[in-house]
N, C-alpha and C. Protein backbone atom coordinates (compact mmCIF):
# COMPACT_ATOMS: atom_id res chain seq x y z
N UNK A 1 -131.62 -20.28 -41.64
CA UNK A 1 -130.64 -21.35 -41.64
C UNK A 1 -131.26 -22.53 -40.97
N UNK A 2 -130.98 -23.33 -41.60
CA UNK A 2 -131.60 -24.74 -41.22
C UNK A 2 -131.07 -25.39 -40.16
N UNK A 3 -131.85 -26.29 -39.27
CA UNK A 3 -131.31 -26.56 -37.89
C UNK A 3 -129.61 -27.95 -38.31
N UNK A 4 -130.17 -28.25 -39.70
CA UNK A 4 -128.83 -29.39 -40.36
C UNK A 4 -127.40 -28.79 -40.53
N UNK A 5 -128.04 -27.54 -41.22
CA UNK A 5 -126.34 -26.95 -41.30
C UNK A 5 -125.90 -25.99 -40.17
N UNK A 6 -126.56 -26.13 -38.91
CA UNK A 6 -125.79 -25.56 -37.69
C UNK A 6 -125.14 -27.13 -37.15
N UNK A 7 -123.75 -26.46 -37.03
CA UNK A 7 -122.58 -27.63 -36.54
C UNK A 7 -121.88 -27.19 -34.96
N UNK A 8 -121.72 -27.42 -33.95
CA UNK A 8 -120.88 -27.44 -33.22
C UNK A 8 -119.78 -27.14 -33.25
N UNK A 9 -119.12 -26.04 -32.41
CA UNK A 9 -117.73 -25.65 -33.28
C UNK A 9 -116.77 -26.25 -32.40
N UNK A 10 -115.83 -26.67 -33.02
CA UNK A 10 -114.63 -27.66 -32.55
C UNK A 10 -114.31 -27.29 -31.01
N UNK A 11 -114.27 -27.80 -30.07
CA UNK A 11 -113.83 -27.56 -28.61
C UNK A 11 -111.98 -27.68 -28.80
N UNK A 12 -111.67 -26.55 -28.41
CA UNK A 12 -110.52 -26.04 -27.92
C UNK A 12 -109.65 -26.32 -26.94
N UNK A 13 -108.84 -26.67 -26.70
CA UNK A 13 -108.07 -26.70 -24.91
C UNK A 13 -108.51 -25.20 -24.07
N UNK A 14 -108.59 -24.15 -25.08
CA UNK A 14 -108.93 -22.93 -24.60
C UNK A 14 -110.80 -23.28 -23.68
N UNK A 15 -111.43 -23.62 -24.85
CA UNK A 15 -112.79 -23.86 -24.34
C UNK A 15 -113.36 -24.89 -23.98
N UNK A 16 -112.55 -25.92 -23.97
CA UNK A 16 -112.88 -27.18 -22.89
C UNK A 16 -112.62 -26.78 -21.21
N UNK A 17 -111.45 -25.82 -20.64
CA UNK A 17 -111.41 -25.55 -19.39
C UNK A 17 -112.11 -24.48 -19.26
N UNK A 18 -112.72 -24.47 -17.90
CA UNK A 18 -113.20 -22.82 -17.87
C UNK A 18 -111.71 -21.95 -17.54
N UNK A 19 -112.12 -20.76 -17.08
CA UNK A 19 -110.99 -19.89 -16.81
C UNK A 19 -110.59 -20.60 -15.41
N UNK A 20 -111.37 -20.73 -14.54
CA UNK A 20 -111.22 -21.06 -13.35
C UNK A 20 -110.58 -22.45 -13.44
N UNK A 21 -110.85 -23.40 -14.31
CA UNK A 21 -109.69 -24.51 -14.53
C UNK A 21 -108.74 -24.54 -14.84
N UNK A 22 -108.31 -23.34 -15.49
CA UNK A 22 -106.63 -23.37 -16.59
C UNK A 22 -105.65 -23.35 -15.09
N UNK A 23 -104.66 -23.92 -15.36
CA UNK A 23 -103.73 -23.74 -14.47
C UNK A 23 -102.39 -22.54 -14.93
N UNK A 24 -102.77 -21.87 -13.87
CA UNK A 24 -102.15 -20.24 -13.97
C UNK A 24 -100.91 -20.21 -13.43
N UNK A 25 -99.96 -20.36 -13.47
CA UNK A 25 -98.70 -20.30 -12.23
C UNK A 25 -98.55 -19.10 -11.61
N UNK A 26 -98.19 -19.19 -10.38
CA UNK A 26 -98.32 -18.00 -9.55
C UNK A 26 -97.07 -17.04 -9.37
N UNK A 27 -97.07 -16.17 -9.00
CA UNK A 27 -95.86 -15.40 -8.84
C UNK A 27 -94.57 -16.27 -7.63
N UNK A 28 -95.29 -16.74 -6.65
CA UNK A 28 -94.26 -17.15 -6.06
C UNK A 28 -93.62 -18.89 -6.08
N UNK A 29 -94.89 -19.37 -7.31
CA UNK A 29 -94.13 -20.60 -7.82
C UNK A 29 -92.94 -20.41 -9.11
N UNK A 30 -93.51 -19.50 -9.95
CA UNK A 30 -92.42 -18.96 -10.71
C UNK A 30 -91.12 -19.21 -9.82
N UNK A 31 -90.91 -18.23 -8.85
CA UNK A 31 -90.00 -17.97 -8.49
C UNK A 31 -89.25 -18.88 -7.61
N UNK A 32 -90.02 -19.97 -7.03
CA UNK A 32 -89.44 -21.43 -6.26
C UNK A 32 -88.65 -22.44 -7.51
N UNK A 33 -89.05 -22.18 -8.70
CA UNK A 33 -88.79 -23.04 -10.19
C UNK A 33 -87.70 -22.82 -10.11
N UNK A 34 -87.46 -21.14 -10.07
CA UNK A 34 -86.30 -20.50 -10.67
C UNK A 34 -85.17 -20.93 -9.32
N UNK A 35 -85.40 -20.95 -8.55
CA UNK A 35 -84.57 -21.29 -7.41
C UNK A 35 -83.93 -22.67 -6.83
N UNK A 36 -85.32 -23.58 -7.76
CA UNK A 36 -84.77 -24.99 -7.57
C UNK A 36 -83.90 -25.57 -8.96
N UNK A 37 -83.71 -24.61 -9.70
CA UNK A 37 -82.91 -25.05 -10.80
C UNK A 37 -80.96 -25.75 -10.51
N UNK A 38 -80.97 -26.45 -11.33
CA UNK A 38 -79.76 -27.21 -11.19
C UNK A 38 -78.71 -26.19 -10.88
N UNK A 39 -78.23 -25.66 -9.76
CA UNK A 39 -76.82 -25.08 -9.36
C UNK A 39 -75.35 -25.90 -9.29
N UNK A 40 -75.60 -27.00 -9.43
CA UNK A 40 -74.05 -27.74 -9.85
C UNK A 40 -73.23 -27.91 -10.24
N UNK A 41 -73.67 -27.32 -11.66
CA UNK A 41 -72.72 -26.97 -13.18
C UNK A 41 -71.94 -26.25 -12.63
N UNK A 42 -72.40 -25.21 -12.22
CA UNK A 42 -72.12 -23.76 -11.90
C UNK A 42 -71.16 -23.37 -10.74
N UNK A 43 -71.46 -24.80 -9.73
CA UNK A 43 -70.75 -23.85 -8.69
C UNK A 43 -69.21 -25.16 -8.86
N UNK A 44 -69.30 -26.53 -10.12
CA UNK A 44 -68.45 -26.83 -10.31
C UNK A 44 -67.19 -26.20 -11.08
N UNK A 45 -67.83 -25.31 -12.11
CA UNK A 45 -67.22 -24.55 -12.78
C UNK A 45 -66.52 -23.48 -12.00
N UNK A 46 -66.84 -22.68 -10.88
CA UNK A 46 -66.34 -21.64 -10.07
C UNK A 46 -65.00 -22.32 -9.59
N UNK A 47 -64.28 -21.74 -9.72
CA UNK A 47 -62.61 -22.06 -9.38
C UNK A 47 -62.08 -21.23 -8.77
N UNK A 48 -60.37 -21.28 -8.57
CA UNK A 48 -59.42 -20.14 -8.43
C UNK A 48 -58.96 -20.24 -9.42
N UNK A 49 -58.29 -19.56 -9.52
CA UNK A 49 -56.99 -19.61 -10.90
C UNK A 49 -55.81 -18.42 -10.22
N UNK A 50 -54.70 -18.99 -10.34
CA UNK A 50 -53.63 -17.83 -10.04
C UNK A 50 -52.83 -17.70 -11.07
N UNK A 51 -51.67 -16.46 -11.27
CA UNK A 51 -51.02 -16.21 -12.45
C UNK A 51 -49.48 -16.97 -11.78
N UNK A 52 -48.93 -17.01 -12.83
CA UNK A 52 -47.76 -17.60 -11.83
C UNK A 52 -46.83 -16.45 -11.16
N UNK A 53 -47.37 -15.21 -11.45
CA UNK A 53 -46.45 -14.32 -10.29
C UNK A 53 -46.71 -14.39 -8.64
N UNK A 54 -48.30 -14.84 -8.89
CA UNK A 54 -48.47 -15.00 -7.53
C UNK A 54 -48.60 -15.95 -7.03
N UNK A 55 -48.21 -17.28 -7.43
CA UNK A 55 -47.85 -18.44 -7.27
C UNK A 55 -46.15 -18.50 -6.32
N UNK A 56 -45.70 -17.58 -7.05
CA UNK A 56 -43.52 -17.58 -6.35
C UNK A 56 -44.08 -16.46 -5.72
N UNK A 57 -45.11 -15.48 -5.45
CA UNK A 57 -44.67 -15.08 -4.27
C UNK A 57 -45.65 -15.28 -3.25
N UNK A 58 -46.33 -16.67 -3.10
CA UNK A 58 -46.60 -17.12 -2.10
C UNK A 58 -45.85 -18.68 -1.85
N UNK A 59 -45.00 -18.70 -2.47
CA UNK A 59 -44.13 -19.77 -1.99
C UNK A 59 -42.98 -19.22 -1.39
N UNK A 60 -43.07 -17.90 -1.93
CA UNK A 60 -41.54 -17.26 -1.17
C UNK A 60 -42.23 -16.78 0.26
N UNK A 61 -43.79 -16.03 0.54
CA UNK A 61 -44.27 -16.14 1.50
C UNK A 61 -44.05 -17.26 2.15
N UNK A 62 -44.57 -18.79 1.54
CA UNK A 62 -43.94 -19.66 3.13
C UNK A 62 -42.62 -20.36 3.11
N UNK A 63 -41.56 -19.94 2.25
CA UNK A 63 -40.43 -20.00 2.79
C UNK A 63 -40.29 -18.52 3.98
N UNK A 64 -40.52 -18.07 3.81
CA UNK A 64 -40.43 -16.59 4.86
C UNK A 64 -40.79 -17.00 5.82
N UNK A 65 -42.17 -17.31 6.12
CA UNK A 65 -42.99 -17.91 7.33
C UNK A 65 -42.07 -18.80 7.85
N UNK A 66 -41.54 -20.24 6.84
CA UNK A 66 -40.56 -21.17 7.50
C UNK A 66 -39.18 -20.91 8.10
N UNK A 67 -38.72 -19.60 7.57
CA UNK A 67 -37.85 -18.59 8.12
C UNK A 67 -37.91 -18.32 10.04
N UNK A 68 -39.13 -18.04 9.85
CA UNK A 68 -39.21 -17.09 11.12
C UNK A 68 -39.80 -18.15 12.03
N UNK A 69 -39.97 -19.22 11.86
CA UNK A 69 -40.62 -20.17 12.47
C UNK A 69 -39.56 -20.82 12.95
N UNK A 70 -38.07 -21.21 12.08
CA UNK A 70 -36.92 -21.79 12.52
C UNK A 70 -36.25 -20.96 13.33
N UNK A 71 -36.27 -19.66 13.31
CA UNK A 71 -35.63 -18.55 14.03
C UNK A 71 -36.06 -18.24 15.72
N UNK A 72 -37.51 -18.44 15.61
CA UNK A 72 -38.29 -18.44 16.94
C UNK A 72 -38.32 -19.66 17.32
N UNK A 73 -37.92 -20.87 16.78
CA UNK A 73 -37.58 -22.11 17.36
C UNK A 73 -36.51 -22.28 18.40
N UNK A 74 -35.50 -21.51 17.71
CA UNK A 74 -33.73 -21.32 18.03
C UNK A 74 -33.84 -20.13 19.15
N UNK A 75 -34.72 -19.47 19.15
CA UNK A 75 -34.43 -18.56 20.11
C UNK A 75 -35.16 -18.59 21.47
N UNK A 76 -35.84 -19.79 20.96
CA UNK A 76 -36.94 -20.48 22.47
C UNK A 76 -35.79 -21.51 22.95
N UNK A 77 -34.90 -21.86 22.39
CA UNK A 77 -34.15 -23.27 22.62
C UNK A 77 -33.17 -21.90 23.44
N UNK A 78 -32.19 -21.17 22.77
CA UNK A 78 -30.95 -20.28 23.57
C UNK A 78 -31.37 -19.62 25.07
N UNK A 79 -32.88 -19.17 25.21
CA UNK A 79 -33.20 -18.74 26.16
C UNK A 79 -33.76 -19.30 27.51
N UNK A 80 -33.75 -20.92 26.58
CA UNK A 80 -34.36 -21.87 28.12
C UNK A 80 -32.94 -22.17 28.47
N UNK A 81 -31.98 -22.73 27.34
CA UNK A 81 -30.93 -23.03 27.77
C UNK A 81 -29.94 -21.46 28.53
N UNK A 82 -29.88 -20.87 28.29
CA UNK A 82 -29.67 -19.24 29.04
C UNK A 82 -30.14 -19.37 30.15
N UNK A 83 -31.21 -19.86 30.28
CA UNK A 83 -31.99 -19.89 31.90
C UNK A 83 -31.60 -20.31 33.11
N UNK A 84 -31.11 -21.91 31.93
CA UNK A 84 -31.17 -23.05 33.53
C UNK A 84 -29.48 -22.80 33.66
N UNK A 85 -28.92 -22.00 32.56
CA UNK A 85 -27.23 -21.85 33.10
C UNK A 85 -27.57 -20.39 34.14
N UNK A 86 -28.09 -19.41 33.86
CA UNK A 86 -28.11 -18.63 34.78
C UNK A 86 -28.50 -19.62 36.52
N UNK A 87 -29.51 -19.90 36.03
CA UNK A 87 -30.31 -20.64 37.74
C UNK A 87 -29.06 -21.49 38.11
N UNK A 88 -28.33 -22.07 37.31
CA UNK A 88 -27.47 -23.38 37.87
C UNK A 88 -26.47 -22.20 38.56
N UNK A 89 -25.66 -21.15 37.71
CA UNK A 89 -24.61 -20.17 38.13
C UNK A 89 -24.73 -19.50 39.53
N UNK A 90 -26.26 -19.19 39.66
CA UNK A 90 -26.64 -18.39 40.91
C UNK A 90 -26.85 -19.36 42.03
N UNK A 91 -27.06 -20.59 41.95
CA UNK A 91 -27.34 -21.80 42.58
C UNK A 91 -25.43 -22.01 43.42
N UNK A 92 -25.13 -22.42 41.80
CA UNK A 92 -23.44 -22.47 42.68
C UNK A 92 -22.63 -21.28 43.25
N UNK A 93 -23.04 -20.22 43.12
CA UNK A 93 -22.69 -18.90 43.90
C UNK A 93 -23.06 -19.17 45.15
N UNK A 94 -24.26 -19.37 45.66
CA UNK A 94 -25.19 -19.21 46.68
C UNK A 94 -24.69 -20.90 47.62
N UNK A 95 -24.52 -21.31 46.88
CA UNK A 95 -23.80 -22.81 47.45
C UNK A 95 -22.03 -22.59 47.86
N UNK A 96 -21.37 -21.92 47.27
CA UNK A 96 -19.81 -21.46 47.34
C UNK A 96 -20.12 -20.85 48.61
N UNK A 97 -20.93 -19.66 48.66
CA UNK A 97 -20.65 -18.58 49.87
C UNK A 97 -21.47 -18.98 50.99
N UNK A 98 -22.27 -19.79 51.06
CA UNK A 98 -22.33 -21.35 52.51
C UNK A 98 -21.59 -21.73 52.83
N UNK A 99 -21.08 -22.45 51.66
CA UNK A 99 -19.48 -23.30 52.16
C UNK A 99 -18.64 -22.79 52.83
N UNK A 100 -18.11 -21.86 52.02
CA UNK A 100 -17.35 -20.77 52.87
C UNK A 100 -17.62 -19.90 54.32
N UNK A 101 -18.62 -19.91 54.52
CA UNK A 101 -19.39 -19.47 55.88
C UNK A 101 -19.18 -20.31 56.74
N UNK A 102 -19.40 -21.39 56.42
CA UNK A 102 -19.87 -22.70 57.38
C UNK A 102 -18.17 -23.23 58.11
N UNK A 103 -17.30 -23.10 56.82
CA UNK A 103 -16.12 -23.55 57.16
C UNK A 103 -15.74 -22.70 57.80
N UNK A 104 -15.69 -21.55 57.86
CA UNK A 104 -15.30 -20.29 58.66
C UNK A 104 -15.42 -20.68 60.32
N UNK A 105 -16.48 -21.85 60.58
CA UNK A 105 -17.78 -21.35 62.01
C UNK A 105 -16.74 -22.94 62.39
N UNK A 106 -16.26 -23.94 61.54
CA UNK A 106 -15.88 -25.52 62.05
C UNK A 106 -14.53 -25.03 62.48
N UNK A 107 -14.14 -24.14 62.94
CA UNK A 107 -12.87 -24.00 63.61
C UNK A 107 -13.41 -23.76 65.37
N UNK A 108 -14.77 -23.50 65.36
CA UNK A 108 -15.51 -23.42 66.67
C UNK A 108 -15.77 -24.83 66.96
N UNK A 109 -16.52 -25.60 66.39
CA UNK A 109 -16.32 -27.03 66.19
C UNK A 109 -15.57 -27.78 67.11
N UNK A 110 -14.26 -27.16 66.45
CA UNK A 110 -13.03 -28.10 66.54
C UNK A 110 -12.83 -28.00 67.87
N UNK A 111 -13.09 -26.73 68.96
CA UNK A 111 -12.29 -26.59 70.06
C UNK A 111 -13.45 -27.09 70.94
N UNK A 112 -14.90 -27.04 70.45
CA UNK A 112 -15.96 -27.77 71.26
C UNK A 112 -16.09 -28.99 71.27
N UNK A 113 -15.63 -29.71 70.23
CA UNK A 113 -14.55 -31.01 70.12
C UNK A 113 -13.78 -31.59 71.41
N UNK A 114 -13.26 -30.65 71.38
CA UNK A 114 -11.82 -30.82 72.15
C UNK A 114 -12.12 -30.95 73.77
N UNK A 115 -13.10 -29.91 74.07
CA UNK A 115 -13.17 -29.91 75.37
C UNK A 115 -14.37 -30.63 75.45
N UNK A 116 -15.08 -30.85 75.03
CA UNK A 116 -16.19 -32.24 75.42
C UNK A 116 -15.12 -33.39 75.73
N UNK A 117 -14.17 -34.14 74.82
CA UNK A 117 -13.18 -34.82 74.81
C UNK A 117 -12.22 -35.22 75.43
N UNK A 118 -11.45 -33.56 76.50
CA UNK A 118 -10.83 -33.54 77.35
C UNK A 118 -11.07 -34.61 78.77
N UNK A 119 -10.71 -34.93 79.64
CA UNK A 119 -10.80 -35.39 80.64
C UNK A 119 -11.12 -34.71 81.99
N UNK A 120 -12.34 -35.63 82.64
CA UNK A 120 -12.65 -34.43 83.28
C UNK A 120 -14.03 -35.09 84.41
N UNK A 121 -14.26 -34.69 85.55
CA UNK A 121 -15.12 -35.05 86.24
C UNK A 121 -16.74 -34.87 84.68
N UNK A 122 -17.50 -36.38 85.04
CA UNK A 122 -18.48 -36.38 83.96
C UNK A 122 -19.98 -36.21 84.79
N UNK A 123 -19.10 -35.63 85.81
CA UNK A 123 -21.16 -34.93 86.31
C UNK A 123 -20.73 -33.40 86.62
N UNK A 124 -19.53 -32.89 86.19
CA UNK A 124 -19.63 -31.62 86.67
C UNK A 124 -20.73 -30.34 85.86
N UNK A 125 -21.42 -29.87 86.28
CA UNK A 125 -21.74 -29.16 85.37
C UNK A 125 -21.23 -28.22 84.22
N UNK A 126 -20.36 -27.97 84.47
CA UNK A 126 -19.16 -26.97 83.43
C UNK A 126 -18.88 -28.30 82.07
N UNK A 127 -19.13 -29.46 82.30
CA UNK A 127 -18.75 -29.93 81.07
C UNK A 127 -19.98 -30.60 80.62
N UNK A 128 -21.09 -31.01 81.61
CA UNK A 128 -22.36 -30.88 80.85
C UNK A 128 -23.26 -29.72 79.85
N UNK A 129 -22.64 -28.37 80.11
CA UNK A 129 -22.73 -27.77 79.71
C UNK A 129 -22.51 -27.61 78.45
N UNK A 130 -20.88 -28.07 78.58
CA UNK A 130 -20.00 -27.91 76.92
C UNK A 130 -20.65 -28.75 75.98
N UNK A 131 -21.24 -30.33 76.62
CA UNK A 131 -21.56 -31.28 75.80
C UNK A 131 -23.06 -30.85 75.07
N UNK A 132 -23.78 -29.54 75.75
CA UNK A 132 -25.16 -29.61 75.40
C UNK A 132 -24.74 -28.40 74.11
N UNK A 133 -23.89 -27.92 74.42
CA UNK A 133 -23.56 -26.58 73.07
C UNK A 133 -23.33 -27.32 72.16
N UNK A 134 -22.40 -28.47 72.28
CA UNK A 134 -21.94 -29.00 71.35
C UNK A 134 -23.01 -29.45 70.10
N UNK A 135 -23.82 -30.70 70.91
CA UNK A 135 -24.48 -31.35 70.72
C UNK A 135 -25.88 -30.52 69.58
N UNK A 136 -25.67 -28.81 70.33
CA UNK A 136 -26.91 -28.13 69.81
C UNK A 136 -26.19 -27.10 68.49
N UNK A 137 -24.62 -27.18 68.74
CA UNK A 137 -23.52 -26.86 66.97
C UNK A 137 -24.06 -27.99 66.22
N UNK A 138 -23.99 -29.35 66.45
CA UNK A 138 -24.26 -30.44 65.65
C UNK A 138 -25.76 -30.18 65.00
N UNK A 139 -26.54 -30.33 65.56
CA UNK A 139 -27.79 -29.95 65.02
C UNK A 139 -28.18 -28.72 64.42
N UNK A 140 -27.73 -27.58 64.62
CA UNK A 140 -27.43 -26.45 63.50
C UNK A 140 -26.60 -26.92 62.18
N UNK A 141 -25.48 -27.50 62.38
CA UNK A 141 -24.82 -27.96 61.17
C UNK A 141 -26.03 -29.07 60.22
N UNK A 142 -26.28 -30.20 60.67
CA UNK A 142 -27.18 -30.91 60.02
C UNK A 142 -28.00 -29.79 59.61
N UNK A 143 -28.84 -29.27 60.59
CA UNK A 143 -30.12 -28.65 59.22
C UNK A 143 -29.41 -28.02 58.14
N UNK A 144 -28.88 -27.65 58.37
CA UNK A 144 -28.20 -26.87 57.06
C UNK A 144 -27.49 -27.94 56.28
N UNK A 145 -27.20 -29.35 56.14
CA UNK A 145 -27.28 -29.81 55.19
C UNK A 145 -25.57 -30.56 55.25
N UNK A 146 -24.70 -30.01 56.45
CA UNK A 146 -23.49 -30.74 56.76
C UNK A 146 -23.33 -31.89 57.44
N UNK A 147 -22.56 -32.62 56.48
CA UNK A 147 -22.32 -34.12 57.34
C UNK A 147 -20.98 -34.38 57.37
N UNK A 148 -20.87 -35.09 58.87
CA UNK A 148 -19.34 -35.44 58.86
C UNK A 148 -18.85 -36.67 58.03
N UNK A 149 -17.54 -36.69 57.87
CA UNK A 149 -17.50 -37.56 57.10
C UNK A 149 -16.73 -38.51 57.74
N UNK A 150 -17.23 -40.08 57.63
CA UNK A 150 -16.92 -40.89 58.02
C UNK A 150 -15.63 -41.75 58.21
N UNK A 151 -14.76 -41.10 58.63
CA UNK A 151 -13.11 -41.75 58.81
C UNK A 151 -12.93 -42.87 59.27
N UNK A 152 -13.06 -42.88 60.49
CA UNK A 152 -11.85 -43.47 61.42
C UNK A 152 -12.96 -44.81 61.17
N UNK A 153 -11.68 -45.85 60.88
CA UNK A 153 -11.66 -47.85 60.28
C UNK A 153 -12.41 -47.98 59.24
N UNK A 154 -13.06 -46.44 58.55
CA UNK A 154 -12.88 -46.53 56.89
C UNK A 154 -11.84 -46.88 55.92
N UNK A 155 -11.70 -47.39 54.56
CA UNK A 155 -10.78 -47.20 53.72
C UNK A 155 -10.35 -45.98 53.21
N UNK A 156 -9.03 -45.53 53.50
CA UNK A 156 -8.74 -44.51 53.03
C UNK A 156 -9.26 -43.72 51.29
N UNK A 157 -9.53 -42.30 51.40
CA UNK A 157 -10.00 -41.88 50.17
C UNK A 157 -9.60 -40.53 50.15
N UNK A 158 -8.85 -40.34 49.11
CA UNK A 158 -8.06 -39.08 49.02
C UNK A 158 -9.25 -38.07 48.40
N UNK A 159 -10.49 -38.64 47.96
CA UNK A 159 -11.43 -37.41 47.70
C UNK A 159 -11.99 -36.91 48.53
N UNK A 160 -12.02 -37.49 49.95
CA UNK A 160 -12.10 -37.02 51.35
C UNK A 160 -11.39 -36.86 52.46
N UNK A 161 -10.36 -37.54 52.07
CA UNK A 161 -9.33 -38.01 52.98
C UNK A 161 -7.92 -36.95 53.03
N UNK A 162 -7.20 -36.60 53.73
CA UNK A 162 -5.73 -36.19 53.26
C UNK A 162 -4.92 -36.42 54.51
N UNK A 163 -3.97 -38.16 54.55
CA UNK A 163 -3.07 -37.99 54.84
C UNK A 163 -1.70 -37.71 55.53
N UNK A 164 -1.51 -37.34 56.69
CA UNK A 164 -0.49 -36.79 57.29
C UNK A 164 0.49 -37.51 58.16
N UNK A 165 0.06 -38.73 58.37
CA UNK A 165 1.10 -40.35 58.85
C UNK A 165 1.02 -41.36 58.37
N UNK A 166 1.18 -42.25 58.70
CA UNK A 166 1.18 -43.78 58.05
C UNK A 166 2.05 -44.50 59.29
N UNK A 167 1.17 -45.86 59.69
CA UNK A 167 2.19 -46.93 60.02
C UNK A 167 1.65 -48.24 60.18
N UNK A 168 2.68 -48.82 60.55
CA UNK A 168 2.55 -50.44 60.31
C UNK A 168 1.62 -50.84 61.43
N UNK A 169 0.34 -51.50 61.49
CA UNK A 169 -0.05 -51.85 62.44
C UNK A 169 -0.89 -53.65 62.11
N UNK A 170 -0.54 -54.44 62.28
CA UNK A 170 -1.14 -55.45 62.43
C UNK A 170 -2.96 -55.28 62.72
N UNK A 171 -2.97 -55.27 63.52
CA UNK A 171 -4.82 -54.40 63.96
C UNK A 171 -5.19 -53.84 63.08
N UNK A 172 -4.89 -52.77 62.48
CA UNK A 172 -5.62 -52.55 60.96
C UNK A 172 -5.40 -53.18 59.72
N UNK A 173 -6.70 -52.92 58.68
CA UNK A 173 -6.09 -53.73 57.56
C UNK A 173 -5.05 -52.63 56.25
N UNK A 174 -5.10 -52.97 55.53
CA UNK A 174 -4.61 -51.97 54.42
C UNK A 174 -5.69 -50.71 53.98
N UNK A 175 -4.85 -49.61 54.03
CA UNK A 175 -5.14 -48.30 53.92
C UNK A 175 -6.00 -48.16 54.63
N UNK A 176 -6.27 -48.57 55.80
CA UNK A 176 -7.35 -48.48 56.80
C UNK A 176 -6.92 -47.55 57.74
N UNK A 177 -7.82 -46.40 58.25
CA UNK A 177 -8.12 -45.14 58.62
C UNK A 177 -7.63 -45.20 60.15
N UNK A 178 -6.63 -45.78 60.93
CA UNK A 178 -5.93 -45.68 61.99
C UNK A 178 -6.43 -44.73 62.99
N UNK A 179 -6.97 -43.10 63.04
CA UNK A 179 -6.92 -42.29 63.49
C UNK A 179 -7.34 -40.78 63.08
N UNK A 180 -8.19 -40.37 63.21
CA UNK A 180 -8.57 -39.23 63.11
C UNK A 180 -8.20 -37.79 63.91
N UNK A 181 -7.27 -36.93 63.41
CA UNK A 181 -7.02 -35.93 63.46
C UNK A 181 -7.74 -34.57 63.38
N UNK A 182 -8.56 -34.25 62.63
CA UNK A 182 -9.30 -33.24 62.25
C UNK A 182 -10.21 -33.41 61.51
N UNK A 183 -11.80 -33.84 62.17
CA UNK A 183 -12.73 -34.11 61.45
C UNK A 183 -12.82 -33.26 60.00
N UNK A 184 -13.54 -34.48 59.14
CA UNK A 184 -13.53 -33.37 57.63
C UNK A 184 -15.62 -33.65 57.53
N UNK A 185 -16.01 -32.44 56.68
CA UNK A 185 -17.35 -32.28 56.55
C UNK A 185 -17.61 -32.18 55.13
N UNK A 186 -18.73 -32.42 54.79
CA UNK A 186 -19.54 -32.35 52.97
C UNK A 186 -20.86 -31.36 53.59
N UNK A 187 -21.02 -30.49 52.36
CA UNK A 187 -22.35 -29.62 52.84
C UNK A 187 -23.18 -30.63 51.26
N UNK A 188 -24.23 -30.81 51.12
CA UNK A 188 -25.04 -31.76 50.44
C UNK A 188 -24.09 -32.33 49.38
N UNK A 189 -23.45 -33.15 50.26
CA UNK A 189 -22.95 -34.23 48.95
C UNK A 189 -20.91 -33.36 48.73
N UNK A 190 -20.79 -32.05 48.35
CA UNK A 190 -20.12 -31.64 48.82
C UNK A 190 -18.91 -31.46 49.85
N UNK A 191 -17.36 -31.54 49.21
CA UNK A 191 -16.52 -32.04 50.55
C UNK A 191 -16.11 -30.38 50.41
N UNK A 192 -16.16 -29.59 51.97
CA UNK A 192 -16.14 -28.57 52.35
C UNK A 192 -14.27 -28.47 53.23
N UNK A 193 -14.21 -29.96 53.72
CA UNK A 193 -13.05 -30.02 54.38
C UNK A 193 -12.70 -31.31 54.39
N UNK A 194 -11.54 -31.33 54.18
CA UNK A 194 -10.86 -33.03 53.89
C UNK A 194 -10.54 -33.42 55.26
N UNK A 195 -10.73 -34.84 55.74
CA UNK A 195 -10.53 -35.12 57.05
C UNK A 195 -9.04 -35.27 57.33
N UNK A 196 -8.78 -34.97 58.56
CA UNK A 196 -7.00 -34.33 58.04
C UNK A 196 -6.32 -36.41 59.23
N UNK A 197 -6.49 -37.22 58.71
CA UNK A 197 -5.96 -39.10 58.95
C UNK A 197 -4.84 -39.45 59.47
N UNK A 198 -4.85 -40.52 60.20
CA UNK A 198 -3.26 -41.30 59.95
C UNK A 198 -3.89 -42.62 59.30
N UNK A 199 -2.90 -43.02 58.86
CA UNK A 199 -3.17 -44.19 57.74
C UNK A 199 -2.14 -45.51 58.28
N UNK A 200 -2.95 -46.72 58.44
CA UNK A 200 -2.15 -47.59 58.81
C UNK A 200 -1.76 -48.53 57.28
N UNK A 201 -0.82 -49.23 57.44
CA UNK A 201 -0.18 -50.37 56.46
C UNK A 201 -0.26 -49.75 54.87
């Protein structure tokens, strides 16, 4: 064969690279391809879907819920209000049976009153005496919360006041408190004993 009719045989993509040039993909680029593929479609398409049975019975679920939610509302409201009537009830119990104690003890008062009041040598000791008991009833009564109540050349007041003379006096003015008879007391705010008055004009 003649060196004219030997030809060159067409170069290939196969035989233009060597082996060592072809680009081979690897096992773990494969698998980065496959992983970076578009997931969007896909996770737009993913939904819920419900049937409508279970549509009414999760609306009847939160009417239920709204049930028990109005119920435990109402029963937080009856039990605070339950509370502060119990605390107020035991409060005015515990305030009644003071009162009543205290008024029991102002009939002692009255006669240590009397003999501080009486007439009488004012250095003897027998009535310095009376005046220091007295003086130390008064200060037991205050802490505990009793005050006398203010009569005599006050305006008369029948929510403290009650009553038992009346007369004409020029020197006082109208319904003005003439005379005090029987001190009256309030335990906080409280009238325990009405001041027992004479009442001028």
């Amino acid at each position: 064969m003649s060196e004219e009719n030997k030809q060159p045989a067409e170069e290939t993509p196969e035989t233009q690279a060597g082996p060592e040039e072809q680009e081979i993909p690897q096992a773990g680029e494969a698998a980065e391809k496959v992983e970076k593929a578009p997931k969007g479609k896909k996770k737009k398409e993913k939904g819920y879907t419900f049937t409508r049975e279970q549509v009414e019975q999760m609306e009847l679920a939160a009417k239920q819920l709204e049930s028990v939610k109005d119920q435990f509302t109402r029963l937080t409201a009856e039990y605070d209000n339950y509370r502060k009537r119990t605390t107020k009830e035991k409060d005015n119990i515990y305030q009644d049976a003071k009162a009543d104690t205290i008024k029991a003890f102002l009939a002692v008062y009255d006669n240590l009153e009397r003999a501080v009041a009486a007439v009488g040598d004012e250095d003897s000791p027998h009535k310095k005496g009376l005046e220091m008991i007295f003086h130390q009833y008064q200060e037991i009564l205050a802490k505990l919360g009793v005050t006398e109540i203010e009569a005599k050349g006050a305006s008369f007041d029948p929510e403290k006041m009650e009553a038992v003379m009346h007369i004409d006096d020029e020197n006082f003015g109208e319904n003005e408190v003439a005379q005090v008879f029987q001190a009256g007391f309030e335990l906080n705010g409280k009238v325990i004993r009405h001041a027992i008055v004479q009442v001028a004009n």
